[in-house]
Structure formats: structure tokens, C-alpha cells
C-alpha atoms as a PDB file:
ATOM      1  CA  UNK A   1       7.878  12.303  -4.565  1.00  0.00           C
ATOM      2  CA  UNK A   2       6.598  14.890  -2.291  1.00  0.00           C
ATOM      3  CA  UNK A   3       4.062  14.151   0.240  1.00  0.00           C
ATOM      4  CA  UNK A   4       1.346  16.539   1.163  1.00  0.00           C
ATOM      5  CA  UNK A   5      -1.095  16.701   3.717  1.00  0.00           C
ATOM      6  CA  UNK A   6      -4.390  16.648   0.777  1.00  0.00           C
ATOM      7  CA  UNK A   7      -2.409  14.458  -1.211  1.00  0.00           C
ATOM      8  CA  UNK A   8      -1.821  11.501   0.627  1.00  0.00           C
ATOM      9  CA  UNK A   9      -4.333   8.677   1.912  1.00  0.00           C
ATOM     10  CA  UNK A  10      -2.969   6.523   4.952  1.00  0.00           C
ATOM     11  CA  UNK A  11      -4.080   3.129   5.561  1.00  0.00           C
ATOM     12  CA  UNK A  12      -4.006   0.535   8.329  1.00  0.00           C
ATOM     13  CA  UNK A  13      -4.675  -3.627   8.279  1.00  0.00           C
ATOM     14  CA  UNK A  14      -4.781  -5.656  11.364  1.00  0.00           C
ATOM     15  CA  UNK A  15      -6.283  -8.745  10.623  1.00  0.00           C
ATOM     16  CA  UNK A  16      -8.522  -7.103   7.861  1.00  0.00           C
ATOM     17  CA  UNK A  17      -7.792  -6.666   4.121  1.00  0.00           C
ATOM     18  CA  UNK A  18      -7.664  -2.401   3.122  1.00  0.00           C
ATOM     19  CA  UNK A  19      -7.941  -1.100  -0.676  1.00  0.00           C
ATOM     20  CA  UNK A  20      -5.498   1.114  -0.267  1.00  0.00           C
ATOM     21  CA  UNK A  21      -5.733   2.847  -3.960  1.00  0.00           C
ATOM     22  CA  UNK A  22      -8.095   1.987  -7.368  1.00  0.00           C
ATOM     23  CA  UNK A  23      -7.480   5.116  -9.209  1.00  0.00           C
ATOM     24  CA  UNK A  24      -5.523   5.003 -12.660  1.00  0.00           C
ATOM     25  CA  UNK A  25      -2.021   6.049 -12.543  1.00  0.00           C
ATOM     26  CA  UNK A  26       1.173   5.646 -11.099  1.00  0.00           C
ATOM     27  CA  UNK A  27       0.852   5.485  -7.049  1.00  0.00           C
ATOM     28  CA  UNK A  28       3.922   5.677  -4.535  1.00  0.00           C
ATOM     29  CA  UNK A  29       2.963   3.393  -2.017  1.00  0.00           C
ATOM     30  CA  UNK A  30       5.156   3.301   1.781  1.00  0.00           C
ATOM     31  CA  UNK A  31       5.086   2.723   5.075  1.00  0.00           C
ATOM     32  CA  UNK A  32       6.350  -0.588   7.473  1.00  0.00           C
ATOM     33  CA  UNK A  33       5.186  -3.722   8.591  1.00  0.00           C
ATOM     34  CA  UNK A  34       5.510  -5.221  11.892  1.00  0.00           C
ATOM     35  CA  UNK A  35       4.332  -8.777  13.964  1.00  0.00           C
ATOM     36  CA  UNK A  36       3.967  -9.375  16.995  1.00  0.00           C
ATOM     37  CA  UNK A  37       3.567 -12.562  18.539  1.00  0.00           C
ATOM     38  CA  UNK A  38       4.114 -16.168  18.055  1.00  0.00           C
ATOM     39  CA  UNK A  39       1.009 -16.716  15.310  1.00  0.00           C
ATOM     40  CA  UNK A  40       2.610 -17.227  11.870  1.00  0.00           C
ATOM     41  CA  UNK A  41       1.114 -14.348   9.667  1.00  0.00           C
ATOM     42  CA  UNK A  42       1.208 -13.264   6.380  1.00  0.00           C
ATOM     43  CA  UNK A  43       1.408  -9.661   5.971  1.00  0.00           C
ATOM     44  CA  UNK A  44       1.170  -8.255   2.454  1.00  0.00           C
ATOM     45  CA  UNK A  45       0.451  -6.116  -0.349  1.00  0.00           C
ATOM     46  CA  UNK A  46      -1.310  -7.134  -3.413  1.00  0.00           C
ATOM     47  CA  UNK A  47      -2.593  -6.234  -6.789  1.00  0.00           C
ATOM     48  CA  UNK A  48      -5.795  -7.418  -8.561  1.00  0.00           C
ATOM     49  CA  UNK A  49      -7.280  -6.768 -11.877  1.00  0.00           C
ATOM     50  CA  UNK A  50     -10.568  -8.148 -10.732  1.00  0.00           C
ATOM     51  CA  UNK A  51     -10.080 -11.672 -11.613  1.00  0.00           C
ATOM     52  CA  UNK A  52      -6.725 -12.159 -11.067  1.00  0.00           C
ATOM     53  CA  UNK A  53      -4.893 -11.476  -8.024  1.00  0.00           C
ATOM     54  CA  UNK A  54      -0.878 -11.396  -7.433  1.00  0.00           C
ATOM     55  CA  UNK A  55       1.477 -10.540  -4.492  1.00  0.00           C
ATOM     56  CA  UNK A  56       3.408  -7.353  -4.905  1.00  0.00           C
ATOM     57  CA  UNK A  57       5.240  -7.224  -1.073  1.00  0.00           C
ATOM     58  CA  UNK A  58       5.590 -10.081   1.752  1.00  0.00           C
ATOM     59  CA  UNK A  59       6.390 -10.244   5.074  1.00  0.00           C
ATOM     60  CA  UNK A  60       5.959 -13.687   6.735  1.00  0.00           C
ATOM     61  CA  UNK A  61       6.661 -14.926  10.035  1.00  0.00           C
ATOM     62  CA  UNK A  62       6.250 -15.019  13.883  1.00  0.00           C
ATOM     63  CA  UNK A  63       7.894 -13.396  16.518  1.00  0.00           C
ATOM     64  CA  UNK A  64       8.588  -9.731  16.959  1.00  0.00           C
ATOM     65  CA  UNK A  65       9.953  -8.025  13.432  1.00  0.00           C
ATOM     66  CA  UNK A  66       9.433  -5.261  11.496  1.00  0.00           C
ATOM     67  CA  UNK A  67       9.755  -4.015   7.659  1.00  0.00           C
ATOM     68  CA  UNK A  68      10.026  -0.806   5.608  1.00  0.00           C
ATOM     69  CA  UNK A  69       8.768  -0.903   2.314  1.00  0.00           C
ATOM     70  CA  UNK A  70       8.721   1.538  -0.428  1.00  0.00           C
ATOM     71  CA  UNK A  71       7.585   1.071  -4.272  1.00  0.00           C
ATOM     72  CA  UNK A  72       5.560   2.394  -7.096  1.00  0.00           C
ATOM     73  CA  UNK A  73       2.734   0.731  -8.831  1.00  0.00           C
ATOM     74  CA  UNK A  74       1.277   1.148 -11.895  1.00  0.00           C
ATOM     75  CA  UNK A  75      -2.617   0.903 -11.925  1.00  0.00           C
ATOM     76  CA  UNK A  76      -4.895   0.144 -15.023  1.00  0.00           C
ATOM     77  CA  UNK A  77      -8.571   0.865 -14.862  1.00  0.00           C
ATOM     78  CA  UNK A  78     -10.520  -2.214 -12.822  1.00  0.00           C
ATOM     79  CA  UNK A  79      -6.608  -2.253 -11.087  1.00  0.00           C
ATOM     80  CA  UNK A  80      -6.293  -1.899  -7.214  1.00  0.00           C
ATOM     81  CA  UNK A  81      -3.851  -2.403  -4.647  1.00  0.00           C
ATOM     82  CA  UNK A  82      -4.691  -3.846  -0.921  1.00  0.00           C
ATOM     83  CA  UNK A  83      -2.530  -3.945   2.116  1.00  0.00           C
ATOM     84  CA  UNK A  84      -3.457  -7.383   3.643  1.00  0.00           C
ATOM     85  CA  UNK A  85      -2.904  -8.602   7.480  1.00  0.00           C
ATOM     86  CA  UNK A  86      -3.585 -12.463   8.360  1.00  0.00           C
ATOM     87  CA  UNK A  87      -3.838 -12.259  11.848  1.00  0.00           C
ATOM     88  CA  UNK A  88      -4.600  -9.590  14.662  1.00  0.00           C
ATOM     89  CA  UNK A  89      -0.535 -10.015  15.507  1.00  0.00           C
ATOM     90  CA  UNK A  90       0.279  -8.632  12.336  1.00  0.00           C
ATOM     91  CA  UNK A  91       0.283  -4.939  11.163  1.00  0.00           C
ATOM     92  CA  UNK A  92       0.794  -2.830   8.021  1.00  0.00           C
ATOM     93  CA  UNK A  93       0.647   1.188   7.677  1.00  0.00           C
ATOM     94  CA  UNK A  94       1.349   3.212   5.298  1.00  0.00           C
ATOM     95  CA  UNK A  95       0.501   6.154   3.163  1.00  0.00           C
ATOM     96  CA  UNK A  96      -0.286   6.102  -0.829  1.00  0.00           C
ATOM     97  CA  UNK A  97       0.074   8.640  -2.883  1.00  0.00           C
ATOM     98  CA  UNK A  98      -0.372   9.433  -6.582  1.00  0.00           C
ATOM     99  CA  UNK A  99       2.599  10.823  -8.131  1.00  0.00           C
ATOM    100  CA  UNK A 100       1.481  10.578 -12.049  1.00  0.00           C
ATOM    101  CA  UNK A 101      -1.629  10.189 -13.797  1.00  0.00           C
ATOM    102  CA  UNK A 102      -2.745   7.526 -16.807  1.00  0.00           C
ATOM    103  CA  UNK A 103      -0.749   9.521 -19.151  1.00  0.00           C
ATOM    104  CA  UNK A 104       2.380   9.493 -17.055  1.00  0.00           C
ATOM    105  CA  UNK A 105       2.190  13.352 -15.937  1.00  0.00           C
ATOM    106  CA  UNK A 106       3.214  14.041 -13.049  1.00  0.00           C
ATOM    107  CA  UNK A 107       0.562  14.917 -10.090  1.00  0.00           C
ATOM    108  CA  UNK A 108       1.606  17.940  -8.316  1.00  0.00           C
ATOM    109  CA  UNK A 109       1.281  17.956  -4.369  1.00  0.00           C
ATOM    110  CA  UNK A 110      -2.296  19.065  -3.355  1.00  0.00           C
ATOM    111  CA  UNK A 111      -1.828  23.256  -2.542  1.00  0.00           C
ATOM    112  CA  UNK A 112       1.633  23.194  -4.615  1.00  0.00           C
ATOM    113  CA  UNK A 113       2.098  26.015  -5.645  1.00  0.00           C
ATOM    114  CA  UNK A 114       1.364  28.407  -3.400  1.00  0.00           C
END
């Protein structure tokens, strides 16, 4: 899926927790993870329907790594997704973008076509 500069929302956690997307649909969801340090931390991304909530991407550790990631979600109404770091060593960025609606249709690129 394409990415567009007016279709794409990037996010950033540092010791914070980020809803990253709560619309309906079908989202593409990227970007990398990294710690720094010698704190343990938990970075993540997970899913809640409001009441329940459920890991969808981990990265645990200490030290000095880093991680791509790169899935789609599916998103029901009162769904959203959150990128989640523990501590102020830990980082995740990204960009989401929606690549099909609640009907499965695909979402053009924002300005596509020209």
C-alpha cells in the first residue's frame, strides 16, 4: 500500500502510551522499535475493544536493539490500536495508514489521482 503525504498519520511513544488509529477499517501499520539502555522495557503495540485489551507486537529487553515491524489490522467500531513504550529508554515510530474501509474497499492515497 501506497503511502501519501495526506494519507498517513505518524506516531511516536517514549515512555507514554499513543492511539495511533480508532477509525473502522483495515489500517497498515509500520515503522521500528529501538532501546536504549540497560532498563528492561517493554515496547509494544496493542489492540483494545474497550474492555478488553491484547498485544498485537513485542519488543522486550535491555541493551541497545532495534526492530522493524510491519502488519495490518483490522479495526471494529469502539476498536483502536496504541503504540506503547515502558520506559524513557525505549522508542517506537511509525506511520499508520488506512488502506481499506469497513466494507473492505480499498482507500485510495489522499490526491491520487491527479
Amino acid at each position: 500500500s501506497a503511502v501519501a503525504f495526506g494519507s498517513q498519520t505518524a506516531f511516536l511513544a517514549t515512555n507514554s502510551t499513543e492511539v495511533i488509529a480508532s477509525t473502522v477499517g483495515f489500517f497498515r501499520v509500520f515503522g521500528v522499535a529501538s532501546i536504549r539502555g540497560t532498563a528492561n522495557t517493554n515496547n509494544l503495540i496493542q489492540m483494545t475493544d474497550g474492555s478488553t485489551t491484547k498485544d498485537v507486537w513485542r519488543q522486550f529487553g535491555s541493551g541497545n536493539m532495534a526492530t522493524e515491524f510491519d502488519f495490518v489490522v483490522w479495526l471494529r467500531p469502539g476498536d483502536s490500536i496504541s503504540a506503547i513504550a515502558s520506559t524513557s529508554t525505549g522508542f517506537i515510530a511509525g506511520s499508520v495508514r488506512q488502506i481499506a474501509d469497513s466494507t473492505g474497499s480499498f482507500v485510495q492515497p489522499n490526491g491520487f489521482p491527479l
